[in-house]
C-alpha atoms as a PDB file:
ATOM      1  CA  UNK A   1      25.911 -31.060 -15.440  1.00  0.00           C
ATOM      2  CA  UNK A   2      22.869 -32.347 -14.136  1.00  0.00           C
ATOM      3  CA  UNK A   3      22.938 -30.655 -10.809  1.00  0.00           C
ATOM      4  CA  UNK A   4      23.195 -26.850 -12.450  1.00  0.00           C
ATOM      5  CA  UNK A   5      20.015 -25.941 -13.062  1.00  0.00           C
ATOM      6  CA  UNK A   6      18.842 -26.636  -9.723  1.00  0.00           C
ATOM      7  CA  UNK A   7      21.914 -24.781  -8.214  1.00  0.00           C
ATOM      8  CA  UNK A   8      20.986 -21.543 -10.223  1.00  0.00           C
ATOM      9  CA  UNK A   9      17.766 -21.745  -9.242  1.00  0.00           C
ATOM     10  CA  UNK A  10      18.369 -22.375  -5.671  1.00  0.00           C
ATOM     11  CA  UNK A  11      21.735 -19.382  -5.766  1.00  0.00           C
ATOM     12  CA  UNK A  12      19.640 -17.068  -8.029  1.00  0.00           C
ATOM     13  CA  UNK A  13      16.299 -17.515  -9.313  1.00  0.00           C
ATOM     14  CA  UNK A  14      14.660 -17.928  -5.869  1.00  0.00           C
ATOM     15  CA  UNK A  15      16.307 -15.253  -3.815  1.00  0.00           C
ATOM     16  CA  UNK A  16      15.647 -12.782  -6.613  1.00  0.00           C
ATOM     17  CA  UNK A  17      11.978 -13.743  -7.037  1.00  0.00           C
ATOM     18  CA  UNK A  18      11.706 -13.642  -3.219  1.00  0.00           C
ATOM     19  CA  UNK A  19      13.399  -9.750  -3.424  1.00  0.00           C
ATOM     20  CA  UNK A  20      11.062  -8.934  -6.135  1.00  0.00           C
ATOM     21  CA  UNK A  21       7.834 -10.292  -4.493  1.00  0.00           C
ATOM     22  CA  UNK A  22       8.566  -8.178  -0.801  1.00  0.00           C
ATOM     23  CA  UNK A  23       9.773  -4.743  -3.345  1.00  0.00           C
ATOM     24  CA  UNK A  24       5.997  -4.564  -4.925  1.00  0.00           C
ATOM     25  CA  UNK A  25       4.422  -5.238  -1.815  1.00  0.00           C
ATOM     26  CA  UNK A  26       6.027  -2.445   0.434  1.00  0.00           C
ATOM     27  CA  UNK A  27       5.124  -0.236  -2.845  1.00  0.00           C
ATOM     28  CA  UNK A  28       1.608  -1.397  -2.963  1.00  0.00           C
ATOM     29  CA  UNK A  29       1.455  -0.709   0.909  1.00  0.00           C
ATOM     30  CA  UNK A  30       3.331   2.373   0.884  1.00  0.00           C
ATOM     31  CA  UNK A  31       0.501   5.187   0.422  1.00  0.00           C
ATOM     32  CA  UNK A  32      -2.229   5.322   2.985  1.00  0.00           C
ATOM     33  CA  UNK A  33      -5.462   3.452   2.953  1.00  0.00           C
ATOM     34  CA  UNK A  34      -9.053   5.279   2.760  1.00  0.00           C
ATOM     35  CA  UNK A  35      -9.396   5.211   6.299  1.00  0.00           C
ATOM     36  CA  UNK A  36      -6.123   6.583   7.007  1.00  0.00           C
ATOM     37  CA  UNK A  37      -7.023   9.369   4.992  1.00  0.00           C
ATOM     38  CA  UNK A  38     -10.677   9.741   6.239  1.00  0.00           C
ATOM     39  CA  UNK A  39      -8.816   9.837   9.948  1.00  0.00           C
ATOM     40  CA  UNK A  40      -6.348  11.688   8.708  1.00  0.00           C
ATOM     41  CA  UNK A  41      -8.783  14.694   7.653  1.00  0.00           C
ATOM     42  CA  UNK A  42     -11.333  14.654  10.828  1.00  0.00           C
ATOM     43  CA  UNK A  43      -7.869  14.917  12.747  1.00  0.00           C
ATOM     44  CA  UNK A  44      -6.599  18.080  10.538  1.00  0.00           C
ATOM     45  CA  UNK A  45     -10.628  19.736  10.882  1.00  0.00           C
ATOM     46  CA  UNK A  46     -10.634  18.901  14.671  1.00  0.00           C
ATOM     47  CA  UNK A  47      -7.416  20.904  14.913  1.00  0.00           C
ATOM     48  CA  UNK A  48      -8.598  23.737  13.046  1.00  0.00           C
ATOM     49  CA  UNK A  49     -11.626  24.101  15.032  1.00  0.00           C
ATOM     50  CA  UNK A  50      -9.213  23.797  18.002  1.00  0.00           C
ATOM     51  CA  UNK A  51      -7.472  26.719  16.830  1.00  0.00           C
ATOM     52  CA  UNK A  52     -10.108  28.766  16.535  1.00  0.00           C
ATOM     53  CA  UNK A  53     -11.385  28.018  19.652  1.00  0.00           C
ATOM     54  CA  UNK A  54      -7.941  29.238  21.651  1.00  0.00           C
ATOM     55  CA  UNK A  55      -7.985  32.423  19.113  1.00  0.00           C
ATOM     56  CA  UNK A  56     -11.272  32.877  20.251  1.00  0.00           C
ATOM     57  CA  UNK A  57     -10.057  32.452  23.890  1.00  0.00           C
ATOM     58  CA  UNK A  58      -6.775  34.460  23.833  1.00  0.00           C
ATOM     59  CA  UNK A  59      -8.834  37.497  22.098  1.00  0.00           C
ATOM     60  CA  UNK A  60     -11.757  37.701  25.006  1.00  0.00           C
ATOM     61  CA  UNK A  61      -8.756  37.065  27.280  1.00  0.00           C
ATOM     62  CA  UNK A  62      -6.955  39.677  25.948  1.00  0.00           C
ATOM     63  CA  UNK A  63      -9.782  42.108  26.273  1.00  0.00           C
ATOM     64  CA  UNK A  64     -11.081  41.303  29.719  1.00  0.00           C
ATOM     65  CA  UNK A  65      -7.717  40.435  31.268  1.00  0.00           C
ATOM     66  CA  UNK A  66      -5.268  42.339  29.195  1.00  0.00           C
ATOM     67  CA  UNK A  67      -1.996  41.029  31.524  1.00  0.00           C
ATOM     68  CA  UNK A  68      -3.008  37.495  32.002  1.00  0.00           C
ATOM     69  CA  UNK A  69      -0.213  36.439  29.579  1.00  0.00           C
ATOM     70  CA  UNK A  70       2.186  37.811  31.876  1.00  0.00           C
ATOM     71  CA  UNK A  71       0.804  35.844  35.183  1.00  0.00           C
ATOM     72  CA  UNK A  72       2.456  32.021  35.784  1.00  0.00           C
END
């Protein structure tokens, strides 16, 4: 009788603590961190500018050299 308390502990207690533990870590890691997000926005405003620029590009194109979309 002795010997069942460490048995449950050993069969249940620790792999369900261990489960537990790893669960609210991957939930406190799951979002992104400031950086990501600061990264994450000069990334989306670089692409926008980008944009812009080949908008910018294709209309002077378009009005200097209106069949260049056609050329390979």
């Amino acid at each position: 009788m002795s010997d069942v308390i460490p048995i449950l502990l050993v069969t249940v207690c620790f792999p369900l603590w261990i489960v537990f533990h790893y669960v609210t870590k991957m939930k406190t890691a799951k979002g992104l961190s400031v950086e990501d997000e600061k990264m994450l926005s000069e990334v989306w405003e670089s692409t926008n500018r980008m944009e812009q620029r080949i908008n910018t590009l294709e209309r002077i194109l378009d009005i200097e050299a209106p069949n260049w979309r056609g050329r390979s």
